[in-house]
N, C-alpha and C. Protein backbone atom coordinates (compact mmCIF):
# COMPACT_ATOMS: atom_id res chain seq x y z
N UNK A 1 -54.60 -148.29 115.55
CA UNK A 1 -53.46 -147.39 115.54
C UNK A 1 -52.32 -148.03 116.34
N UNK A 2 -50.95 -148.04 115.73
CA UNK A 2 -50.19 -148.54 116.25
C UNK A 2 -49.59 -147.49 117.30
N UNK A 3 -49.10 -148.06 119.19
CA UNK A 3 -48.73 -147.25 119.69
C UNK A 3 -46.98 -146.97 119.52
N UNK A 4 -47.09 -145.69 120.07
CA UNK A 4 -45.54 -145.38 120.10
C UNK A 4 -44.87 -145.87 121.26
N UNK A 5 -43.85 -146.47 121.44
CA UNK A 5 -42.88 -147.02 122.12
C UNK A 5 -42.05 -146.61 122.54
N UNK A 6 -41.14 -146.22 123.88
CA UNK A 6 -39.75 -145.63 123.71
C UNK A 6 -39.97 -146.45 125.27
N UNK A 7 -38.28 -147.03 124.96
CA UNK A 7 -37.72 -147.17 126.42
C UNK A 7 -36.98 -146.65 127.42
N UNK A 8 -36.12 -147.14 128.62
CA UNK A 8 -35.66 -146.53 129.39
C UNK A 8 -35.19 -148.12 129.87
N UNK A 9 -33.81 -147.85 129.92
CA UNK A 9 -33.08 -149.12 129.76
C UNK A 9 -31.51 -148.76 130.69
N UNK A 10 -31.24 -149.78 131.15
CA UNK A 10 -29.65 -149.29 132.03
C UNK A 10 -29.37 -150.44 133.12
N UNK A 11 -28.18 -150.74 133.47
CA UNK A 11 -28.22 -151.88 135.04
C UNK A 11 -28.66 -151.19 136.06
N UNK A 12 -28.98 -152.23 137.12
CA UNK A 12 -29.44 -152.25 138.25
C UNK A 12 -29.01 -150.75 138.93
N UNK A 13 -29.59 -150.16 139.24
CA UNK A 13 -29.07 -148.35 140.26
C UNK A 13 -28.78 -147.80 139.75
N UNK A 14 -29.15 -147.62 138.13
CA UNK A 14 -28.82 -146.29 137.07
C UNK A 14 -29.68 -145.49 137.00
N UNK A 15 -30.88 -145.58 137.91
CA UNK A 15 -31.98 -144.21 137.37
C UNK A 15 -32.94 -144.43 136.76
N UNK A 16 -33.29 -145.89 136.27
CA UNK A 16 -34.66 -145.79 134.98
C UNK A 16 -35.69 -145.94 136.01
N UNK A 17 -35.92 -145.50 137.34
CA UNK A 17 -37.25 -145.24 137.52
C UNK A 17 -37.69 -143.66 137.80
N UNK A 18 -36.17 -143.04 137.82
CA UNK A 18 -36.33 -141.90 138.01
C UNK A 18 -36.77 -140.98 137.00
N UNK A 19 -35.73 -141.62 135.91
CA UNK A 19 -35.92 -141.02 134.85
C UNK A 19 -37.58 -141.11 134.42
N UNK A 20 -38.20 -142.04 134.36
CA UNK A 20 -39.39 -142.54 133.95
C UNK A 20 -40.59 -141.60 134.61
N UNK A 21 -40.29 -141.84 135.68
CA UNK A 21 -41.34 -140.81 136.69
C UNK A 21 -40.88 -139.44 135.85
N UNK A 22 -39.80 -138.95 135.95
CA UNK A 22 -39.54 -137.37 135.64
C UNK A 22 -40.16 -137.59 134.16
N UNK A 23 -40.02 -138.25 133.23
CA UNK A 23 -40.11 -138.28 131.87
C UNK A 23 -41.82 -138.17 131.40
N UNK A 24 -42.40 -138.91 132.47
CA UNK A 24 -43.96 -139.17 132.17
C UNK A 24 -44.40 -137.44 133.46
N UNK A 25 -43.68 -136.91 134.10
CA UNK A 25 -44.24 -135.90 134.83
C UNK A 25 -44.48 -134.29 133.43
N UNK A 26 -43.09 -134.32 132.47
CA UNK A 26 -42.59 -133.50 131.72
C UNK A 26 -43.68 -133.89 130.44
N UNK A 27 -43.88 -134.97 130.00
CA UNK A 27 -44.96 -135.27 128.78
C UNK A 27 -45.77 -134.80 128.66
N UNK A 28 -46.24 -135.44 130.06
CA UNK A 28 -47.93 -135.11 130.40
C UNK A 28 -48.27 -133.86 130.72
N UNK A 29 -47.43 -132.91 131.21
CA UNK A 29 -47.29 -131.78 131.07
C UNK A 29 -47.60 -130.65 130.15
N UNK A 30 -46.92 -131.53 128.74
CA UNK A 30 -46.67 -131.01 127.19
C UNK A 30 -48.17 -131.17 126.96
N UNK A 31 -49.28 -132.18 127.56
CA UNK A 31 -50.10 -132.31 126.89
C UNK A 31 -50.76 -134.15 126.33
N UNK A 32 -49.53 -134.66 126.67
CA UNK A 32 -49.99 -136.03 126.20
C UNK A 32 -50.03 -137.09 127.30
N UNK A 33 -50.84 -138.30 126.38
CA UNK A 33 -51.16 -139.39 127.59
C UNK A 33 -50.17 -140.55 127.07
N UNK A 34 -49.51 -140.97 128.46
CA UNK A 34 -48.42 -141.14 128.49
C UNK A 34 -48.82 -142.58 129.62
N UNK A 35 -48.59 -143.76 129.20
CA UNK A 35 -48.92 -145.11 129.87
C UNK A 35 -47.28 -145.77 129.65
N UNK A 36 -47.20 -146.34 131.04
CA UNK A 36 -46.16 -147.15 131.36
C UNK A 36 -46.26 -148.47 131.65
N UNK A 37 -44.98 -148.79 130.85
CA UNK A 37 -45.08 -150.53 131.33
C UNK A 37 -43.57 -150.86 132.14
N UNK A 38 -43.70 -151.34 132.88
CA UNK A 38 -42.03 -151.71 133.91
C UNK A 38 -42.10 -152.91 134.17
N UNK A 39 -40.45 -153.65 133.55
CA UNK A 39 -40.50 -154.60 133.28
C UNK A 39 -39.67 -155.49 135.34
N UNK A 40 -40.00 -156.76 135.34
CA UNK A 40 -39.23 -156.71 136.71
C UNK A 40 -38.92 -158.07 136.41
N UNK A 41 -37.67 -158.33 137.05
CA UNK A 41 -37.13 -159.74 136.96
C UNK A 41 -37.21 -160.67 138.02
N UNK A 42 -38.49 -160.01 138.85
CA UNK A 42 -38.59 -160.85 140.54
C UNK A 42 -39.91 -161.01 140.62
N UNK A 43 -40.22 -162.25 141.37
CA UNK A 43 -41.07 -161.95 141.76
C UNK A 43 -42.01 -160.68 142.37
N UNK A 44 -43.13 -160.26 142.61
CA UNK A 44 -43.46 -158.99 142.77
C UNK A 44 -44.69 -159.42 143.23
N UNK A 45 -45.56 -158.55 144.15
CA UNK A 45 -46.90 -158.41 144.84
C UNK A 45 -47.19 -156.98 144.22
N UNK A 46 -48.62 -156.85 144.39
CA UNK A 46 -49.41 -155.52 143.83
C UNK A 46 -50.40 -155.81 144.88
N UNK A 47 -50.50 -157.19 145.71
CA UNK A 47 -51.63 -157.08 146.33
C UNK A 47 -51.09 -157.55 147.69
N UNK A 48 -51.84 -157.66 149.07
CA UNK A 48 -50.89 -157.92 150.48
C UNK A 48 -51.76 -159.28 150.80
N UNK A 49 -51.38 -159.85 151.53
CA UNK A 49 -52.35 -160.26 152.09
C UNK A 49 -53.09 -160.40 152.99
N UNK A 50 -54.77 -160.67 153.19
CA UNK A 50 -55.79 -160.49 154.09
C UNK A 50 -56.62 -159.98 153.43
N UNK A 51 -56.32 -158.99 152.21
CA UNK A 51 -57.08 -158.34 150.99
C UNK A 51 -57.83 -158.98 150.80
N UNK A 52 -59.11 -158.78 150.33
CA UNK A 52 -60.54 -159.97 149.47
C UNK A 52 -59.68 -160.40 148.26
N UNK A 53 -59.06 -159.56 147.12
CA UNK A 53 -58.76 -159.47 146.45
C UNK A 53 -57.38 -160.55 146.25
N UNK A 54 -56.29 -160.87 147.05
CA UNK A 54 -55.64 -161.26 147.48
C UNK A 54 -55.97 -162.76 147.81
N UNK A 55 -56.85 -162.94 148.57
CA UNK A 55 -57.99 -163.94 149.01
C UNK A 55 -58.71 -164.62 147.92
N UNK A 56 -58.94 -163.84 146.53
CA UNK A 56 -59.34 -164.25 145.60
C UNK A 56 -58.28 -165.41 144.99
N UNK A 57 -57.54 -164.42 144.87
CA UNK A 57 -56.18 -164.81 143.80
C UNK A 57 -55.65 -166.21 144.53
N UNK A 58 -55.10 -165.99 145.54
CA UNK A 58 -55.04 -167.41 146.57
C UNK A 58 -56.05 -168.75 146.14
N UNK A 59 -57.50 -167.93 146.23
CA UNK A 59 -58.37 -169.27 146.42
C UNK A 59 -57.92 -169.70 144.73
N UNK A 60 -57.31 -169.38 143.71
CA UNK A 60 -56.94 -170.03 142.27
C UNK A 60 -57.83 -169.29 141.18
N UNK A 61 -58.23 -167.92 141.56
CA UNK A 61 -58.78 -167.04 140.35
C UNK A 61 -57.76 -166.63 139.63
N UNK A 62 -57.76 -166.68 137.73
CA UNK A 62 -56.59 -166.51 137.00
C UNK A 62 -56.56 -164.93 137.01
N UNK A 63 -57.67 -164.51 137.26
CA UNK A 63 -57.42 -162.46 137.03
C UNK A 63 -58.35 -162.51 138.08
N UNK A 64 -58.19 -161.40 138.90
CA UNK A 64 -59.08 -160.80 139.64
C UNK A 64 -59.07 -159.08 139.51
N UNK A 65 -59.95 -158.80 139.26
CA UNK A 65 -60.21 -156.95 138.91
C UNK A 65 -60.35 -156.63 140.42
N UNK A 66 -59.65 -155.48 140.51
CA UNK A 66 -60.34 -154.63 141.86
C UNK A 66 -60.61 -152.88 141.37
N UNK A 67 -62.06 -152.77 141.53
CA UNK A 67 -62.40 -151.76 140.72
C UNK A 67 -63.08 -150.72 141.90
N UNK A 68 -62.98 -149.31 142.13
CA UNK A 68 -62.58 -148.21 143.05
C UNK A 68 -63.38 -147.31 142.20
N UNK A 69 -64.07 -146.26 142.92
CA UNK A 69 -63.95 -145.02 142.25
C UNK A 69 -63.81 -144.22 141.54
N UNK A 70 -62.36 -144.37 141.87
CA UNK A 70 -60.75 -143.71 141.56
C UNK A 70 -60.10 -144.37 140.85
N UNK A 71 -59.78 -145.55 140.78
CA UNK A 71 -59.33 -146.19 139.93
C UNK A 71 -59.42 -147.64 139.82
N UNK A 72 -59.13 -148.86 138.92
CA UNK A 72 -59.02 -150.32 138.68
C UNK A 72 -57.84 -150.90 138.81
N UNK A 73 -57.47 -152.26 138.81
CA UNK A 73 -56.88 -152.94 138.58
C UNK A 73 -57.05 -154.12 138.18
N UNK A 74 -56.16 -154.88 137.46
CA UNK A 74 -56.47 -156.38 136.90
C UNK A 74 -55.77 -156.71 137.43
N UNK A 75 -55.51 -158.04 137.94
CA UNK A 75 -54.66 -158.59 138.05
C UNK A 75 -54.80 -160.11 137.54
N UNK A 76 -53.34 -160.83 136.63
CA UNK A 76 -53.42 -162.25 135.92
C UNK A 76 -52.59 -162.77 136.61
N UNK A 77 -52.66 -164.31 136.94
CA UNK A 77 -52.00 -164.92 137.92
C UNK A 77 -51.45 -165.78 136.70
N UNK A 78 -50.01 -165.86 136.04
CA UNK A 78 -49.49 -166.81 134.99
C UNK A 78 -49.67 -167.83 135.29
N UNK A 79 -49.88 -169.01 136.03
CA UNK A 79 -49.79 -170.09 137.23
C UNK A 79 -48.88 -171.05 136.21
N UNK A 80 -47.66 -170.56 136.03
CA UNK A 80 -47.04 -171.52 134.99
C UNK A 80 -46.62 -171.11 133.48
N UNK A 81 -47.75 -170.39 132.95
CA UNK A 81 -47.63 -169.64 132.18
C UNK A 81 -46.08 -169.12 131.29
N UNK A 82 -46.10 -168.98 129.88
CA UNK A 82 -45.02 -168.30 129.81
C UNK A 82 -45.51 -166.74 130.29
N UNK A 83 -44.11 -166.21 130.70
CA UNK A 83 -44.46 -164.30 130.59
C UNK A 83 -45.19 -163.80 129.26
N UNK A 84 -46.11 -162.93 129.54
CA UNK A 84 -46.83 -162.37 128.34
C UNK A 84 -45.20 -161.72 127.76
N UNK A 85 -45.45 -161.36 126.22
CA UNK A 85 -44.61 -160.50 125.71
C UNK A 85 -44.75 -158.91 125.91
N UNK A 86 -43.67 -158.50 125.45
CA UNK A 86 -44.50 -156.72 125.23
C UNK A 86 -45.38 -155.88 124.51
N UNK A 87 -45.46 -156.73 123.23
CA UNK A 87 -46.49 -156.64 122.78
C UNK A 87 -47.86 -156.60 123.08
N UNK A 88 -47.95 -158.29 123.72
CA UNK A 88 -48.81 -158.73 124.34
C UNK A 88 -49.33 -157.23 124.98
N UNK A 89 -48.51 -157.12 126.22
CA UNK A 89 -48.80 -156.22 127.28
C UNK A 89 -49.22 -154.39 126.51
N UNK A 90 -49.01 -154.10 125.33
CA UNK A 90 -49.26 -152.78 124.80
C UNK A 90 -50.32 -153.15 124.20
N UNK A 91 -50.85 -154.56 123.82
CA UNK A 91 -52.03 -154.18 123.14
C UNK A 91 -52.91 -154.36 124.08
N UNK A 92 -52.71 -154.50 125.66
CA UNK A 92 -54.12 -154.70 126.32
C UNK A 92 -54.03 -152.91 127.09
N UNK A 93 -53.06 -152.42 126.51
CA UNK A 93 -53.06 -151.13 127.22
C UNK A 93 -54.50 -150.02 126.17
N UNK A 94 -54.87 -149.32 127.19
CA UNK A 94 -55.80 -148.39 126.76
C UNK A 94 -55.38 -146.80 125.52
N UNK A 95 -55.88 -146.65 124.71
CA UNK A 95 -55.35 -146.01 123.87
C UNK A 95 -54.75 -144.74 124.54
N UNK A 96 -53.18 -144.50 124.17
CA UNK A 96 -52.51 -143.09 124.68
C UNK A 96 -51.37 -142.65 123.63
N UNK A 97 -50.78 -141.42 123.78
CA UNK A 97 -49.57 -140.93 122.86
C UNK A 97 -48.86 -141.49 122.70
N UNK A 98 -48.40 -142.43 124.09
CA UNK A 98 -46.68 -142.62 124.09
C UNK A 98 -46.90 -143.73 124.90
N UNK A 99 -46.24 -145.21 125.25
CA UNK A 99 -45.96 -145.52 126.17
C UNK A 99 -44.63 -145.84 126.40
N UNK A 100 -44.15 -145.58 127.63
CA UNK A 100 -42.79 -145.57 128.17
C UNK A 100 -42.63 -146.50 128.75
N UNK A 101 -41.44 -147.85 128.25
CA UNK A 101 -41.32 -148.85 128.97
C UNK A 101 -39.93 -148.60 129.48
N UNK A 102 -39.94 -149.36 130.80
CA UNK A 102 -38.77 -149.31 131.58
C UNK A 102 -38.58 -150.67 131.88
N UNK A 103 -36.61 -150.86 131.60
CA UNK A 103 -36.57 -152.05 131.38
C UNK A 103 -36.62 -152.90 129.89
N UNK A 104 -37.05 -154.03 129.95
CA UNK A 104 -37.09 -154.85 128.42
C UNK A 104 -35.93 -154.51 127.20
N UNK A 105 -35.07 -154.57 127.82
CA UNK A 105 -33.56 -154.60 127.28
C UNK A 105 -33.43 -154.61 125.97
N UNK A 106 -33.74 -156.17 125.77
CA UNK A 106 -33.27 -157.15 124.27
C UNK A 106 -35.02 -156.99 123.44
N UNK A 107 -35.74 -155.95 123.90
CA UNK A 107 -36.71 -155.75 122.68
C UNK A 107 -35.95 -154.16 122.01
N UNK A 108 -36.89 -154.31 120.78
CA UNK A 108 -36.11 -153.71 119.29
C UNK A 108 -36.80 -152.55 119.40
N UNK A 109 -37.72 -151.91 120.49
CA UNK A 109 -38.27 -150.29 119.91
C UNK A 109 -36.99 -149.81 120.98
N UNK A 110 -36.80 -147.98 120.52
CA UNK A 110 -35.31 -147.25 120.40
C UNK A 110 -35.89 -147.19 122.65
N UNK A 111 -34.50 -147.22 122.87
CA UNK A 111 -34.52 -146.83 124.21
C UNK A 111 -33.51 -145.46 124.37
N UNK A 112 -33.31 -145.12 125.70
CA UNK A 112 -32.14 -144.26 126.14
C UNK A 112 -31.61 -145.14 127.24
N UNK A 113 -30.19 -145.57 127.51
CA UNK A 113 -30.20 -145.48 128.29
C UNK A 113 -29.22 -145.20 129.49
N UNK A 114 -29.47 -145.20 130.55
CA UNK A 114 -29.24 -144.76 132.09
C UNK A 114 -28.01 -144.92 132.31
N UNK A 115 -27.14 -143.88 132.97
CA UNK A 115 -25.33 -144.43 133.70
C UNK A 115 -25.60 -143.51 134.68
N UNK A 116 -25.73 -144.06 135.92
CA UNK A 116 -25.36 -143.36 137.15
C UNK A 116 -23.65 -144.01 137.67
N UNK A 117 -23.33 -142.60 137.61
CA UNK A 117 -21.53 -142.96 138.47
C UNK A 117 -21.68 -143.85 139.39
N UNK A 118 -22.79 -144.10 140.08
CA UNK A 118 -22.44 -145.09 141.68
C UNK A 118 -22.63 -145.83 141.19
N UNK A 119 -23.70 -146.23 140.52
CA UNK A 119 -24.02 -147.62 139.93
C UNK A 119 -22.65 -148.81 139.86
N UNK A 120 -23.65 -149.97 140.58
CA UNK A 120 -21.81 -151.18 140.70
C UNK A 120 -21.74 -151.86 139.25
N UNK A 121 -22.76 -151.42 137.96
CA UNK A 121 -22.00 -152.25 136.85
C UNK A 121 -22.10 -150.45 136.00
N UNK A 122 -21.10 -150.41 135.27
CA UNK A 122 -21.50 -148.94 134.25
C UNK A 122 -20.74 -149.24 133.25
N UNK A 123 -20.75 -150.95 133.01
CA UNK A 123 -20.47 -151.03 131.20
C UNK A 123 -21.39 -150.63 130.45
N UNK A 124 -21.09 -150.05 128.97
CA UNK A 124 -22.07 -149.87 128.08
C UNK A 124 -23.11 -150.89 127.62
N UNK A 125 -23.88 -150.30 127.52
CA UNK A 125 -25.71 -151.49 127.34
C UNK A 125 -25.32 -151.55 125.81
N UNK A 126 -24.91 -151.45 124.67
CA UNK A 126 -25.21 -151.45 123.72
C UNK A 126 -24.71 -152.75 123.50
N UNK A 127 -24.20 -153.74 123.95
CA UNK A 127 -23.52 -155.23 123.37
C UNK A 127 -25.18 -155.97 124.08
N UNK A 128 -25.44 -155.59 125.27
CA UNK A 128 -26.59 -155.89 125.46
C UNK A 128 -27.95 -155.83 125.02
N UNK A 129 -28.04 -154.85 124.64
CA UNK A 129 -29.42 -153.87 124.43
C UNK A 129 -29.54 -153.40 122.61
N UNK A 130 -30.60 -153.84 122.52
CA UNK A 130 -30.12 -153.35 120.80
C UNK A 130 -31.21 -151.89 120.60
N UNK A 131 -30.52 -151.10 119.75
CA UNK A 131 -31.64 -150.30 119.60
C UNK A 131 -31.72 -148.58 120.74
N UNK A 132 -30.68 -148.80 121.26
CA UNK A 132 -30.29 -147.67 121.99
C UNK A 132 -30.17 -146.87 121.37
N UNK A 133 -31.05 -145.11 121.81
CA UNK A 133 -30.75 -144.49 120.65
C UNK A 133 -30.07 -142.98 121.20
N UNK A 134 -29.52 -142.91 122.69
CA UNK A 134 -29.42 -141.86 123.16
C UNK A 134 -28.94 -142.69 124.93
N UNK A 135 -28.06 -141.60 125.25
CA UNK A 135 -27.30 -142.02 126.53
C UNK A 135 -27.87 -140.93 127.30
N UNK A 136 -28.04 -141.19 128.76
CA UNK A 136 -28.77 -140.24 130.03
C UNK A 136 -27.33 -140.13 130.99
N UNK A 137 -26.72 -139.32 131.37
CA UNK A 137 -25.38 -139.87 132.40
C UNK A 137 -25.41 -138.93 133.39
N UNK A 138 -24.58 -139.00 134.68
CA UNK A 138 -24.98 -137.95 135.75
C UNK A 138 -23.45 -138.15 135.83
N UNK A 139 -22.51 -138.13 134.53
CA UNK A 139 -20.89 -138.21 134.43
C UNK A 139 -20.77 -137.97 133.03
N UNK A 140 -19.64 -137.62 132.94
CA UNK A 140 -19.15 -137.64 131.31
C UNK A 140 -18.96 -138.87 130.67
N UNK A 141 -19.31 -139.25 129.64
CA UNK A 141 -19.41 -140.21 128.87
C UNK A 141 -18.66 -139.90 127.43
N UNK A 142 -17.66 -141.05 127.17
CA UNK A 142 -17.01 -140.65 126.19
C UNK A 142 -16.77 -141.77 125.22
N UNK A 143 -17.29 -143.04 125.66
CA UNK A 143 -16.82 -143.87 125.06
C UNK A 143 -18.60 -144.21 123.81
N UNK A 144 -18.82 -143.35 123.47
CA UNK A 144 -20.62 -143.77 122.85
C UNK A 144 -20.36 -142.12 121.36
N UNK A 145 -20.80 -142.63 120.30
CA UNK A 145 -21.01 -141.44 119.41
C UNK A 145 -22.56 -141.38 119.50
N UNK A 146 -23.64 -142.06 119.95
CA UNK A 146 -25.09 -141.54 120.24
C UNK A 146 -25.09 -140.17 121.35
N UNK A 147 -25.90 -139.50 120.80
CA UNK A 147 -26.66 -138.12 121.94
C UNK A 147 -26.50 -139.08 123.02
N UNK A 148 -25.68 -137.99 123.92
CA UNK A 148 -25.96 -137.80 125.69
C UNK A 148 -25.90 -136.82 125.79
N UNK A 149 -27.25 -137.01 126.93
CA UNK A 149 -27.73 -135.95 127.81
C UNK A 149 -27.28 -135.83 129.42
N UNK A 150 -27.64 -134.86 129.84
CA UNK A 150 -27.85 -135.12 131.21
C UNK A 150 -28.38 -135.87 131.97
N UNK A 151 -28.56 -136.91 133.21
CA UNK A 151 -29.55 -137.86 133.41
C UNK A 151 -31.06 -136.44 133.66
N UNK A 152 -30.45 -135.62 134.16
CA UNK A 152 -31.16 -134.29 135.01
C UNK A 152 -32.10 -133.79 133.71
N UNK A 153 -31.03 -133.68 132.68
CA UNK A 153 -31.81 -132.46 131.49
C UNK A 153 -33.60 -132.92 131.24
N UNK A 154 -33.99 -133.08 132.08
CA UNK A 154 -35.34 -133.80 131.34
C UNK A 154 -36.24 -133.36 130.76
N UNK A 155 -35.96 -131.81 130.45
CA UNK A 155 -37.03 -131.30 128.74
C UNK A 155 -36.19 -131.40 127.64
N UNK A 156 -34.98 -131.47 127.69
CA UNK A 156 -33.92 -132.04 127.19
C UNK A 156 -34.54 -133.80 126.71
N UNK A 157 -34.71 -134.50 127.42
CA UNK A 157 -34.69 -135.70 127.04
C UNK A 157 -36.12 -136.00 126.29
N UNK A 158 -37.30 -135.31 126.86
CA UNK A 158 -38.28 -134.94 126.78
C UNK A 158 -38.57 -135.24 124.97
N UNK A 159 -37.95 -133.71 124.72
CA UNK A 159 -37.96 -133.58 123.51
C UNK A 159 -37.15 -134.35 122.61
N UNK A 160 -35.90 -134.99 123.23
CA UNK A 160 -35.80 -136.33 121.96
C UNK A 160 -36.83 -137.40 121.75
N UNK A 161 -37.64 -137.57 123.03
CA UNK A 161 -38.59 -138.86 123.08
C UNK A 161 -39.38 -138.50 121.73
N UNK A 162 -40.09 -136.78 122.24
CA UNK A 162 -41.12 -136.88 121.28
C UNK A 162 -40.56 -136.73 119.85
N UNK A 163 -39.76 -136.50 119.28
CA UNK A 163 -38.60 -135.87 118.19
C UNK A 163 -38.71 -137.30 117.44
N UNK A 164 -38.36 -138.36 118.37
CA UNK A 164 -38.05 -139.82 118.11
C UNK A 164 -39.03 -140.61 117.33
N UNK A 165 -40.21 -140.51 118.10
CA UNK A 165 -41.53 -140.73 118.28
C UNK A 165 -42.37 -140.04 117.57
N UNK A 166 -42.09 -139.27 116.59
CA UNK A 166 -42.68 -138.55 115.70
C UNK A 166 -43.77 -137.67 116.32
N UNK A 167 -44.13 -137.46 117.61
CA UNK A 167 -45.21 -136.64 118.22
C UNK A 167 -44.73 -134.94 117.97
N UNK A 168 -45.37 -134.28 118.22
CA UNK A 168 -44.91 -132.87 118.29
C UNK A 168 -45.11 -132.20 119.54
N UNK A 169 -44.35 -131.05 119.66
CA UNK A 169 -44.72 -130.40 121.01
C UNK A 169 -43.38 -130.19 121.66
N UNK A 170 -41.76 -130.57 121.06
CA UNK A 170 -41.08 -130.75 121.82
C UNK A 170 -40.45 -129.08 121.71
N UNK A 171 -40.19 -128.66 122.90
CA UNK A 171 -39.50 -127.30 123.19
C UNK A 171 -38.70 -126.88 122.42
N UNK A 172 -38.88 -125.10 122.47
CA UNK A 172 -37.88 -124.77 121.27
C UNK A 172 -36.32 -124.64 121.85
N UNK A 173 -35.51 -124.99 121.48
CA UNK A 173 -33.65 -125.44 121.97
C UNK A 173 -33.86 -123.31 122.59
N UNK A 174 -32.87 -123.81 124.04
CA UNK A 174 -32.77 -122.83 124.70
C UNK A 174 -31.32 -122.15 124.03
């Protein structure tokens, strides 16, 4: 089964983690399982060090699992590597409704995305970003003929995801 895709896309201090958290709090809510992928352009740790796990990865293990209770983790060390794609990364994901990526700009499944007024860049993503299918703003926006919402409205946004996404469940218009 192929999964469903929707992003969450915008520059640097526009909201796509907010939105994302609020977006996967409102889904899952509705009923569905809802897996995220966030894309980052920095280096990044998931693990500290002094960890065994950490200690692993150091001594030149390419994945090290750390498996809990409560929950797992993998972790792949690229050591050179190109970046996996997104693809890549949705097909090692575990079967769910929806997954919500944040970030991954210049890939082709539909995003929304993000304009916070403070934000220091708030040109339009669409010369950037292909595939935008809906604007989030915490300002008036006038220069876009795609749906904008509120960044706030989030059963509002909710229900375009699933609308988009062919799922059902989305609220009846207030």
């Amino acid at each position: 089964m192929k999964q469903r895709i929707f992003g969450i896309t915008g520059w640097k201090n526009s909201g796509k983690t907010t939105l994302t958290e609020r977006l996967v709090t409102e889904i899952t809510a509705r009923g569905y399982r809802v897996a995220t992928v966030k894309h980052a352009h920095h280096a990044f740790e998931i693990d500290r060090e002094g960890t065994d796990s950490f200690r692993h990865r150091s001594a030149g293990a390419g994945e090290v699992a750390i498996v809990s209770g409560t929950r797992w983790a993998l972790m792949h060390e690229l050591r050179g590597a190109p970046e996996p794609s997104l693809a890549d990364i949705v097909a090692r994901l575990s079967p769910c409704d929806l997954v919500l990526v944040e970030g991954y700009k210049r890939e082709p499944h539909p995003k929304i995305e993000c304009r916070r007024q403070e934000a220091r860049d708030r040109r339009p993503m669409q010369d950037h970003a292909p595939s935008i299918a809906a604007i989030a703003a915490d300002h008036p926006v006038t220069d876009s003929a795609l749906p904008i919402f509120g960044l706030d409205d989030i059963a509002a946004l909710a229900d375009f995801v699933l609308a988009e996404t062919g799922l059902p469940g989305a609220s009846a218009p207030a």
